[in-house]
Protein backbone atom coordinates (compact mmCIF):
# COMPACT_ATOMS: atom_id res chain seq x y z
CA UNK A 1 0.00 0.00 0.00
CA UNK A 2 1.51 3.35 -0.96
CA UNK A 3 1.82 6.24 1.42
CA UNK A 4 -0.82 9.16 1.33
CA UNK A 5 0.51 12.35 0.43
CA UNK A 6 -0.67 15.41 1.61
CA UNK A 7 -2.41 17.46 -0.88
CA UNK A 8 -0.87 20.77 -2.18
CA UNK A 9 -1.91 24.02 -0.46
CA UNK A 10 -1.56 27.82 -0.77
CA UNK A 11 1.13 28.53 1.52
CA UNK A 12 -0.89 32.35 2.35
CA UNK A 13 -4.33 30.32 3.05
CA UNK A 14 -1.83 28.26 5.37
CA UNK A 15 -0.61 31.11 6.83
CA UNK A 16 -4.45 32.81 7.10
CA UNK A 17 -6.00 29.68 8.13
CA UNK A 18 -3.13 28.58 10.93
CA UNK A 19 0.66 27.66 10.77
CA UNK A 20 1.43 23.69 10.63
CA UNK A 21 2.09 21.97 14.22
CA UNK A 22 5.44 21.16 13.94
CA UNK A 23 8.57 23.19 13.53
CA UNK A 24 8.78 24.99 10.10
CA UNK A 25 12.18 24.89 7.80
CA UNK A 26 13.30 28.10 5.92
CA UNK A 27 11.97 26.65 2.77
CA UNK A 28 8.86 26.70 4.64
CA UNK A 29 9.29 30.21 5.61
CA UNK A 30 9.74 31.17 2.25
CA UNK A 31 7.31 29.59 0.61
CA UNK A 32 4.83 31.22 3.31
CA UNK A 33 6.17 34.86 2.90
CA UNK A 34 6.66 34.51 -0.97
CA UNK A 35 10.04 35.74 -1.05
CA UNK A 36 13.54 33.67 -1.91
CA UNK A 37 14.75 31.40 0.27
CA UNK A 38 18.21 33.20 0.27
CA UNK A 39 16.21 36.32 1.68
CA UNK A 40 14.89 34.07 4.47
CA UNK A 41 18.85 33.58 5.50
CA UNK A 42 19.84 37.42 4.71
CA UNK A 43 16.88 37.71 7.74
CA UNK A 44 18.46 35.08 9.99
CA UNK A 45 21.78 36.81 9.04
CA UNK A 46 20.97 40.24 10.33
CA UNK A 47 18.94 38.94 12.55
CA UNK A 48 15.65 40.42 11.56
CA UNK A 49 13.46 38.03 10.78
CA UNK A 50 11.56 35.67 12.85
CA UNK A 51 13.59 34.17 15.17
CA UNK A 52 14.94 30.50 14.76
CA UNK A 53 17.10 28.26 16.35
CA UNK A 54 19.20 25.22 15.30
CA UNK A 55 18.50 22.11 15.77
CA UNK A 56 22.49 20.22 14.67
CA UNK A 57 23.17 22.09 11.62
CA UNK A 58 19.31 22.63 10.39
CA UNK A 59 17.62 26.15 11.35
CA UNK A 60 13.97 25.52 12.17
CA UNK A 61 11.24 28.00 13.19
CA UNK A 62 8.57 27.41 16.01
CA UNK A 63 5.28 28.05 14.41
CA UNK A 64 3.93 30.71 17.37
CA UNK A 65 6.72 32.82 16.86
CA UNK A 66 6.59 33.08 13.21
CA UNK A 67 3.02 34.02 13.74
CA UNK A 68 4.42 36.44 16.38
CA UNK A 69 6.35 38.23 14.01
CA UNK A 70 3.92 38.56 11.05
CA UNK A 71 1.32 39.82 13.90
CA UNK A 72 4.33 42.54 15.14
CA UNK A 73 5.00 43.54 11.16
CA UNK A 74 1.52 44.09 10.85
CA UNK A 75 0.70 46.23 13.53
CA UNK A 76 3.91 48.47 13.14
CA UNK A 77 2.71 48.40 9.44
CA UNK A 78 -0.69 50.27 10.49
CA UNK A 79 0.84 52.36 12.84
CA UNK A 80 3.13 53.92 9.69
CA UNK A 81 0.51 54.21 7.50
């Protein structure tokens, strides 16, 4: 019997609808922002993205603080405009 495979989603309706429940890579990341994935390391770099942490040599991002961060560049967003 083969595996299931989970079906393909729209990584913004992921984002809208609620992050995944387990730690997110930065091609994850990237594919939920839309940007490149060597942006998502220029972040991690200068240290303005959402925060991650390493796990051996992988970098992997905790779900309630990438939501943290979108909800923080949101509001600061409104308060420029």
């Amino acid at each position: 019997m083969a595996p299931k495979c989970a079906p393909e989603t729209d990584p913004q309706s992921t984002l809208r609808a609620g992050l995944p429940d387990r730690y997110l890579t930065p091609e994850d990341i990237a594919s939920l922002m839309s940007v490149p994935l060597e942006t998502v390391y220029a972040w991690r770099r200068k240290r303005t993205g959402p925060p991650g942490f390493r796990v051996g040599k992988h970098v992997r991002y905790d779900p309630a603080e990438v939501r943290a961060y979108v909800t923080q560049l949101k509001s600061l967003d409104r308060v420029a405009a």
